[in-house]
C-alpha atoms as a PDB file:
ATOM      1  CA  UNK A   1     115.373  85.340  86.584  1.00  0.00           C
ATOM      2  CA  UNK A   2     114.794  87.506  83.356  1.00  0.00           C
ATOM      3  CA  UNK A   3     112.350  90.461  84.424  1.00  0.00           C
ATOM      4  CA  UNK A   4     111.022  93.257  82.236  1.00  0.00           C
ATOM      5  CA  UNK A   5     109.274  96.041  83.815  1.00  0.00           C
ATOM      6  CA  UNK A   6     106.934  98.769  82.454  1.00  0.00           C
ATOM      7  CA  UNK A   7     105.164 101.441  83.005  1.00  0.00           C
ATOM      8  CA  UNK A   8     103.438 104.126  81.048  1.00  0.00           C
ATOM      9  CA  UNK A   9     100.962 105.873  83.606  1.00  0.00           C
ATOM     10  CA  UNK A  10     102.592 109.398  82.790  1.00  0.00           C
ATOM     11  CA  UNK A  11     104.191 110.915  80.342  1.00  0.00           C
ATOM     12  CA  UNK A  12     106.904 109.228  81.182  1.00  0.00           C
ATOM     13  CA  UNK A  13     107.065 105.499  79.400  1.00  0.00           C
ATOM     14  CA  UNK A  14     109.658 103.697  80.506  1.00  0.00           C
ATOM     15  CA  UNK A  15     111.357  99.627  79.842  1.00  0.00           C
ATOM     16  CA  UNK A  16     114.047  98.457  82.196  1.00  0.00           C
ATOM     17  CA  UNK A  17     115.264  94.636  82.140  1.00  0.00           C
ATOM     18  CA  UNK A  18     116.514  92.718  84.482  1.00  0.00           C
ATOM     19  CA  UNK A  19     118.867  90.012  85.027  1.00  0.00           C
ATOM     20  CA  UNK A  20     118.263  88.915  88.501  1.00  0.00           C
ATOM     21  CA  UNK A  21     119.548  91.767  90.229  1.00  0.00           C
ATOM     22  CA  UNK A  22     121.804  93.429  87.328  1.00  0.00           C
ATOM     23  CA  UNK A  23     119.879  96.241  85.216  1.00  0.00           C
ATOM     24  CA  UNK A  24     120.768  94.772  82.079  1.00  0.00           C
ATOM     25  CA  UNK A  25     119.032  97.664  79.835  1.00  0.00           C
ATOM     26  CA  UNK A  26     116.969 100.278  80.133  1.00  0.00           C
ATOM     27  CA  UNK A  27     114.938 103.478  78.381  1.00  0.00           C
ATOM     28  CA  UNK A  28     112.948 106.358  79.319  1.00  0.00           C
ATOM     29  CA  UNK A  29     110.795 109.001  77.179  1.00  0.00           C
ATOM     30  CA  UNK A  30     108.732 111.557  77.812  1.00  0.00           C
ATOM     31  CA  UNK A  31     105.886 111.129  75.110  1.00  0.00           C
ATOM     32  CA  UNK A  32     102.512 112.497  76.703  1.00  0.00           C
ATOM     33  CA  UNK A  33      99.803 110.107  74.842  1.00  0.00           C
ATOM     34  CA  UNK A  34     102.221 108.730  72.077  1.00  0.00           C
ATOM     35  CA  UNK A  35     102.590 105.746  74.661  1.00  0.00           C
ATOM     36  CA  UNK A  36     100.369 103.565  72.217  1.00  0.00           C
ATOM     37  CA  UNK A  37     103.192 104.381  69.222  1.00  0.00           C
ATOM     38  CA  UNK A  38     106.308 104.345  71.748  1.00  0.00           C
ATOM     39  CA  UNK A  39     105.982 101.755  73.750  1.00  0.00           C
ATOM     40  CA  UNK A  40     106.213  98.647  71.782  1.00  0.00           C
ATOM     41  CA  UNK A  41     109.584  99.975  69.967  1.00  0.00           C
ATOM     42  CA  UNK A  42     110.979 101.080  73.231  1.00  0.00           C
ATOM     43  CA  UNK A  43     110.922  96.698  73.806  1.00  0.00           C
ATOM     44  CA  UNK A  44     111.605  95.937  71.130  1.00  0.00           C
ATOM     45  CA  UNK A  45     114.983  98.547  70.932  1.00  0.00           C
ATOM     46  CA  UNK A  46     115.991  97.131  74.303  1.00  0.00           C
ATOM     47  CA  UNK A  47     115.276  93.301  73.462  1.00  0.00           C
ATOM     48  CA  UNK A  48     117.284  93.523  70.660  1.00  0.00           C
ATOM     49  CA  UNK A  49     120.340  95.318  72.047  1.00  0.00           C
ATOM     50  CA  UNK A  50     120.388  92.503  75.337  1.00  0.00           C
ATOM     51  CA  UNK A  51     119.286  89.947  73.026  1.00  0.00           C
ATOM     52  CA  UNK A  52     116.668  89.022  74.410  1.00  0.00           C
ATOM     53  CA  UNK A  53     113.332  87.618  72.613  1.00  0.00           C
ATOM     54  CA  UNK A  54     109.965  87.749  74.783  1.00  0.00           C
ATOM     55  CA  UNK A  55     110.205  83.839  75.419  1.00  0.00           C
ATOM     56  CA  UNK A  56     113.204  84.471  77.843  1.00  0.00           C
ATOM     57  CA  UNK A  57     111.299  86.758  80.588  1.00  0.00           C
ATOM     58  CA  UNK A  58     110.282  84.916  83.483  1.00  0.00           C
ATOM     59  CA  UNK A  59     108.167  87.878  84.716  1.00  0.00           C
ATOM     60  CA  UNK A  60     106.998  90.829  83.485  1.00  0.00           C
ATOM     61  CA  UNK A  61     106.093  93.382  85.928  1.00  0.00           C
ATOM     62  CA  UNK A  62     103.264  96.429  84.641  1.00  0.00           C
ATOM     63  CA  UNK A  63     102.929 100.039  86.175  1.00  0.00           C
ATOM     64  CA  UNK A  64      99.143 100.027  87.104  1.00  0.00           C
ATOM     65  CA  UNK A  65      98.616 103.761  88.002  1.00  0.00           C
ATOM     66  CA  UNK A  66      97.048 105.695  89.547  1.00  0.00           C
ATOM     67  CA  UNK A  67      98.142 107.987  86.735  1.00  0.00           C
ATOM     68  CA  UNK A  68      97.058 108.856  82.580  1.00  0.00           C
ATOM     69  CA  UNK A  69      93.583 106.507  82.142  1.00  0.00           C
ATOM     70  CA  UNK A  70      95.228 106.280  78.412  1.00  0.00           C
ATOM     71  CA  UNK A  71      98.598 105.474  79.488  1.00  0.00           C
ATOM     72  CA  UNK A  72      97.571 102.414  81.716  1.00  0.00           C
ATOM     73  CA  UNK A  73      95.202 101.195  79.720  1.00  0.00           C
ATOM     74  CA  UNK A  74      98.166 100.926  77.312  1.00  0.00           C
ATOM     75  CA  UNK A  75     100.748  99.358  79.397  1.00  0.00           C
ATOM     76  CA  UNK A  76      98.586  96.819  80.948  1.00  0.00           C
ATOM     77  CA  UNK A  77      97.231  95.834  77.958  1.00  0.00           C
ATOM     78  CA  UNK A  78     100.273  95.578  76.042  1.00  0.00           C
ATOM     79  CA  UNK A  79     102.210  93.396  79.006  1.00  0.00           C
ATOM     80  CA  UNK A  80      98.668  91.261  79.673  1.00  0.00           C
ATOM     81  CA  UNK A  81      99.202  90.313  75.652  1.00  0.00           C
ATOM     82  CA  UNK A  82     102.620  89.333  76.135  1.00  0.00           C
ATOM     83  CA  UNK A  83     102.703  87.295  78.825  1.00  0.00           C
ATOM     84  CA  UNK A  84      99.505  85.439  77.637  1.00  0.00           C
ATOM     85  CA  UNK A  85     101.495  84.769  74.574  1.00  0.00           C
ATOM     86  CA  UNK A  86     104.460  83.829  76.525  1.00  0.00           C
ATOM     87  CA  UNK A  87     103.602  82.373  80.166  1.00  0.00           C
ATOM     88  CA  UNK A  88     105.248  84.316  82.025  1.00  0.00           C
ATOM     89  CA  UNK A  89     104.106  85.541  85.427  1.00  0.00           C
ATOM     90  CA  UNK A  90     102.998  89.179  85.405  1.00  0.00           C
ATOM     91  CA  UNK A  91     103.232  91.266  88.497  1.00  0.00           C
ATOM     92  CA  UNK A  92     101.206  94.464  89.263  1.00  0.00           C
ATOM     93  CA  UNK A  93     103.088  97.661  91.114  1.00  0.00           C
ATOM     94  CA  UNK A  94     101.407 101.205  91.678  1.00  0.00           C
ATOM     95  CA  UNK A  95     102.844 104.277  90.323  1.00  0.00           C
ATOM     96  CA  UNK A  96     102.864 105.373  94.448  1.00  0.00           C
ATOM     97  CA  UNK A  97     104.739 102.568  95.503  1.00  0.00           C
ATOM     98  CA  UNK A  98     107.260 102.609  92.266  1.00  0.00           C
ATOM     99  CA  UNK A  99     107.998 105.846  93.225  1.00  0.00           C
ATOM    100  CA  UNK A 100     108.339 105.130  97.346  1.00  0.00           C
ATOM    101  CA  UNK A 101     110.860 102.494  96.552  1.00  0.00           C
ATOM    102  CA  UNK A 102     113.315 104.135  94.196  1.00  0.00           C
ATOM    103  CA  UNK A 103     113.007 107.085  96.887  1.00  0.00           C
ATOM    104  CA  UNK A 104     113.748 104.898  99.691  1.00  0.00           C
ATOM    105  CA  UNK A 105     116.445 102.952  97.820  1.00  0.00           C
ATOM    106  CA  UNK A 106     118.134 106.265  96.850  1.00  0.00           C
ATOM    107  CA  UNK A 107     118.810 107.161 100.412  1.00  0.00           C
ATOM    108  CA  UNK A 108     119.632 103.666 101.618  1.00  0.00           C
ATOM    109  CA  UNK A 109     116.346 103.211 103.142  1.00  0.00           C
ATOM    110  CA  UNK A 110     113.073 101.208 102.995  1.00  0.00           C
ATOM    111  CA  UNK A 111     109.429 101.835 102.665  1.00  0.00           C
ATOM    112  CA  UNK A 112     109.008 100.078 106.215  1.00  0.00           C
ATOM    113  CA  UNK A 113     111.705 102.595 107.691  1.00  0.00           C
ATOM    114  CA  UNK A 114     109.614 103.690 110.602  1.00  0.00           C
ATOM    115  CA  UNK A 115     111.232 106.252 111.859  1.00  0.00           C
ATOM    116  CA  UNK A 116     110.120 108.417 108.391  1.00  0.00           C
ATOM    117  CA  UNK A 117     107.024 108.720 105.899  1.00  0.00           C
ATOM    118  CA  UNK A 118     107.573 108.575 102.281  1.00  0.00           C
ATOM    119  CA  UNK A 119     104.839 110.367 100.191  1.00  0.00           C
ATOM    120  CA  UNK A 120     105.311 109.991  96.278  1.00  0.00           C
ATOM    121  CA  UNK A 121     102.697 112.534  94.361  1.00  0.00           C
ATOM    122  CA  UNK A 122     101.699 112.072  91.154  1.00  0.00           C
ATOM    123  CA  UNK A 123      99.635 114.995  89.250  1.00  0.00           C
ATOM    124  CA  UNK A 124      96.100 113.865  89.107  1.00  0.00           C
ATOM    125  CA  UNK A 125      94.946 116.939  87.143  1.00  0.00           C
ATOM    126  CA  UNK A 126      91.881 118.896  88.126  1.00  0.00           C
ATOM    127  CA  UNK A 127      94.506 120.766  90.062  1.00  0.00           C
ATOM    128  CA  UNK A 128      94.684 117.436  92.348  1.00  0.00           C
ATOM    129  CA  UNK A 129      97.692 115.334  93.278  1.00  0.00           C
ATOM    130  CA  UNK A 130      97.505 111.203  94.046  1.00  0.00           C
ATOM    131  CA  UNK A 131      99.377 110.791  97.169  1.00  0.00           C
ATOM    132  CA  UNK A 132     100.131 107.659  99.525  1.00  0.00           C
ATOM    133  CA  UNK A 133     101.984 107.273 102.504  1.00  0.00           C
ATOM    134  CA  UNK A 134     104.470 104.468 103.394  1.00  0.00           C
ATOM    135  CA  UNK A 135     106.653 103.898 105.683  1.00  0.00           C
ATOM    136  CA  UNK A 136     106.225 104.944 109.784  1.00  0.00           C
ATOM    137  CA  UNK A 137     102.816 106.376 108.692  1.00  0.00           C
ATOM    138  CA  UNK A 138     100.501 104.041 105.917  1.00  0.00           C
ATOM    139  CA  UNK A 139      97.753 104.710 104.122  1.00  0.00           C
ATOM    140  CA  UNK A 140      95.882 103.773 101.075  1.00  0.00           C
ATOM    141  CA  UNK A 141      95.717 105.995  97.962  1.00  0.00           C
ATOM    142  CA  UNK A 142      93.861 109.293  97.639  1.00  0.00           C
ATOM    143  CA  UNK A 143      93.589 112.038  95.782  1.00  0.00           C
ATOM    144  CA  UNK A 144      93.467 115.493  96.862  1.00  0.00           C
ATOM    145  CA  UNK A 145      94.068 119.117  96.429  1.00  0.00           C
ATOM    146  CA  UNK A 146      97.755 120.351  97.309  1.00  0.00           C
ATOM    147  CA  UNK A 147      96.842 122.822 100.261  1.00  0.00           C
ATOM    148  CA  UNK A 148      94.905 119.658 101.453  1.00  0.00           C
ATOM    149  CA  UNK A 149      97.743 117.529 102.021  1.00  0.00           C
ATOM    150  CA  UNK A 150      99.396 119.166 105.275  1.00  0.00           C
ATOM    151  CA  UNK A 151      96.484 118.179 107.247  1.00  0.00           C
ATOM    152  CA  UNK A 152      95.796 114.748 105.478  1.00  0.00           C
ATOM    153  CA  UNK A 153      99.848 113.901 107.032  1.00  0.00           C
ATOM    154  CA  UNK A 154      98.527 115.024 110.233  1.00  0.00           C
ATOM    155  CA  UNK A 155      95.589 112.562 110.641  1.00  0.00           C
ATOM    156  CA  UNK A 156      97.610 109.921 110.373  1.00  0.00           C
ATOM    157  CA  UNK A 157     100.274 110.950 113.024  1.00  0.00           C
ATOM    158  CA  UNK A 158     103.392 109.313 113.276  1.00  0.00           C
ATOM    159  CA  UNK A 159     107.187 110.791 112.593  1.00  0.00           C
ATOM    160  CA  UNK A 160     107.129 114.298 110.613  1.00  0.00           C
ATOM    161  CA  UNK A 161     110.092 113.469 108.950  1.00  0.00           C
ATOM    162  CA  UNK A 162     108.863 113.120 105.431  1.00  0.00           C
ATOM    163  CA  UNK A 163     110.563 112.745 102.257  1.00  0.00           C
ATOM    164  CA  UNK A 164     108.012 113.913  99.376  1.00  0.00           C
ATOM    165  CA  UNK A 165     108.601 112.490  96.348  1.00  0.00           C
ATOM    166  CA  UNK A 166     107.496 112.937  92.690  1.00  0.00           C
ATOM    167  CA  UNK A 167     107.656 116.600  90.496  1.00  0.00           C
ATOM    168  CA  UNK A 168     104.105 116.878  91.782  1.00  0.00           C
ATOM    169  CA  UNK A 169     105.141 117.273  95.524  1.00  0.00           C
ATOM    170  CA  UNK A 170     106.609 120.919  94.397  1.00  0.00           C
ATOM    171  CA  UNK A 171     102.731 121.606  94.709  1.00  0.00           C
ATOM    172  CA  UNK A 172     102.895 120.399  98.449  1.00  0.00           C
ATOM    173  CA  UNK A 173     104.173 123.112 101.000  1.00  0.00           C
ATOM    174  CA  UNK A 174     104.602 122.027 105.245  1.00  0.00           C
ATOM    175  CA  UNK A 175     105.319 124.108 107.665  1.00  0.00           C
ATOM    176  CA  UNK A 176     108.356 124.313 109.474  1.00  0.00           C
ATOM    177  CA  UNK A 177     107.075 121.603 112.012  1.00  0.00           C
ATOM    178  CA  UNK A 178     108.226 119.178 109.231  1.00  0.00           C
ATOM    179  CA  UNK A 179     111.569 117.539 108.285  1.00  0.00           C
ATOM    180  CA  UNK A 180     110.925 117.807 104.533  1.00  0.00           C
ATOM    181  CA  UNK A 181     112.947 115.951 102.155  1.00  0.00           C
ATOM    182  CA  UNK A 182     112.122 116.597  98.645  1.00  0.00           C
ATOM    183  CA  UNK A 183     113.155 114.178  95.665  1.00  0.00           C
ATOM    184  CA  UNK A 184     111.438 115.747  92.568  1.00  0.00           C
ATOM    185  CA  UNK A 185     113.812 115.468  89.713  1.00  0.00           C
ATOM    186  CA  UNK A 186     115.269 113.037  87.398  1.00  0.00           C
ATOM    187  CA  UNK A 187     114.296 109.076  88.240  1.00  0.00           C
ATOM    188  CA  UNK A 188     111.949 110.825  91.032  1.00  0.00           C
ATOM    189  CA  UNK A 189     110.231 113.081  89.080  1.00  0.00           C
ATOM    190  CA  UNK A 190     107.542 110.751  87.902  1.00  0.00           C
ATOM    191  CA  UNK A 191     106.739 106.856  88.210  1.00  0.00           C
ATOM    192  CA  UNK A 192     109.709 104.897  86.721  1.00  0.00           C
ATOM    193  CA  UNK A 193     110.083 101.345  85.387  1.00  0.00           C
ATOM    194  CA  UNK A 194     113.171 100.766  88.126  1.00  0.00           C
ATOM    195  CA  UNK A 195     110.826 101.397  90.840  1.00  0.00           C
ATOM    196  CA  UNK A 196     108.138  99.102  89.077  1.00  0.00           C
ATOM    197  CA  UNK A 197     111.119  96.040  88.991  1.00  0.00           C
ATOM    198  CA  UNK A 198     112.417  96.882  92.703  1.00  0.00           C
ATOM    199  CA  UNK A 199     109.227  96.379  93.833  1.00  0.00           C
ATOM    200  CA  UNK A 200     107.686  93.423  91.951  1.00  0.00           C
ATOM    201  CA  UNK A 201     111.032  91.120  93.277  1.00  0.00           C
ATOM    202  CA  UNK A 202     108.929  90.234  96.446  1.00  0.00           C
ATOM    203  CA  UNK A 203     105.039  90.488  95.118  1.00  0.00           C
ATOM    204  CA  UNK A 204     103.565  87.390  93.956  1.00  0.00           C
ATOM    205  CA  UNK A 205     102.248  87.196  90.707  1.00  0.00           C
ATOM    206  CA  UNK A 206      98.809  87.549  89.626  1.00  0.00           C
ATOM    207  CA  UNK A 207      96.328  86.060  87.095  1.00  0.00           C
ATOM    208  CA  UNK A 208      96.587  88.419  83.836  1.00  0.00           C
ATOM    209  CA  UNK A 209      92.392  87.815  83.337  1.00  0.00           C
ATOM    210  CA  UNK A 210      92.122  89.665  86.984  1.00  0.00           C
ATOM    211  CA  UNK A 211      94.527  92.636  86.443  1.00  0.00           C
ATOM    212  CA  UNK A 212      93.129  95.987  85.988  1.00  0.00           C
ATOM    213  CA  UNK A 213      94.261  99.490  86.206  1.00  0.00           C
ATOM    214  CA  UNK A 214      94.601 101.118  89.942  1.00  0.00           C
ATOM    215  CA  UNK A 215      92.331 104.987  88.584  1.00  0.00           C
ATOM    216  CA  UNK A 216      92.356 105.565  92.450  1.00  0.00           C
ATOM    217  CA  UNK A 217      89.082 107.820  91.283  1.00  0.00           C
ATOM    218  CA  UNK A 218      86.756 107.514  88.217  1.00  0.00           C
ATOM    219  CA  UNK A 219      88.758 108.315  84.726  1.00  0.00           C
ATOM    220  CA  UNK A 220      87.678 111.213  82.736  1.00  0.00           C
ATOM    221  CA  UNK A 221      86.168 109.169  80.088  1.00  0.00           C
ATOM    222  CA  UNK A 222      83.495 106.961  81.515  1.00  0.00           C
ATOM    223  CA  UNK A 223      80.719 104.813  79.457  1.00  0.00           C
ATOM    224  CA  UNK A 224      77.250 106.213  80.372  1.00  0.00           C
ATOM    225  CA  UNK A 225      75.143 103.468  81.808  1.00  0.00           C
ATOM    226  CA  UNK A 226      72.026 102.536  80.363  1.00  0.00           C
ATOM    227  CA  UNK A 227      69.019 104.011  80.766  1.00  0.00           C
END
């Protein structure tokens, strides 16, 4: 199976294919909001180099935030144009869980370890971070204030070895009651495309019409309803 992964809900944008299991090609740019300029050259670079033509990817798997409201609009837009053109099946993965995976993957692990929690962060501006737990504690997506994290962990009990993930989680101090490990750099510094693919192998598809963004909380931006 030919899969293409993307996402663009940072400033991060990044394109890795897929060959089965074997990362045939990949790329990765910071760009802040030049995702709408970037992105479609960044497939088109990597398509050519593999040889590949849009035709040959059996599924395409899209980086649906939480993250950038411009950056996701981007991505899924782009990808939801593609595979309408193309038929392929499209896949949706969080930023949160893209960056769980590669975490977990990275120390030999799995999201469904038990005996540890896996938090990815991702800056959610306002001074707030989007955080999610997986792993021997779960919990849905939220966003909250740093300081306001500690005692989030807490509710939801479980083992307090955590492994914090994302260059957000430098915001996020513990106390010494925790086993902290802290991935925050390089492919765990911000949602990447590898952690979109490793997840979407075992996800099934979904109907392009239905796929929207995951904001987690309203974007910036909103249209004012009528009067």
């Amino acid at each position: 199976m030919k899969l293409c992964a993307v996402d663009t809900s940072t400033s991060l944008g990044s394109v890795a294919l897929y060959d089965d299991e074997l990362l045939v090609a990949e790329d990765a740019r910071r760009v802040s909001n030049a995702h709408g300029e970037s992105l479609l050259p960044m497939i088109d670079r990597l398509f050519s180099g593999a040889k590949w033509r849009p035709a040959d990817v059996t599924r395409w798997a899209v980086g649906i935030g939480p993250g950038s409201f411009t950056g996701l609009r981007i991505a899924v837009s782009t990808v939801k144009g593609i595979v309408l053109g193309t038929g392929a099946e499209l896949v949706a993965v969080t930023s949160l869980e893209a960056l769980a995976a590669l975490a977990a993957s990275s120390l030999g692990s799995s999201v469904t370890d038990a005996s540890r929690a896996f938090v990815p962060c991702v800056d959610a501006i306002r001074g707030e971070v989007y955080v999610q737990s997986f792993g021997a504690t779960r919990s849905e997506a939220t966003c909250l204030p740093p300081d306001a994290v500690a005692a989030w962990l807490a509710t939801l009990g479980g083992a307090r070895d955590v492994v914090l993930v994302g260059e957000a989680s430098t915001r996020v101090l513990l106390d010494a009651s925790w086993q902290i490990t802290r991935l925050d750099a390089g492919e765990h510094a911000l949602p990447h495309a590898r952690g979109v693919a490793l997840v979407s192998r075992n996800r099934e598809p979904v109907d392009p019409d239905d796929l929207e963004p995951s904001y987690v909380r309203p974007p910036e931006i909103t249209v004012p309803k009528a009067v």
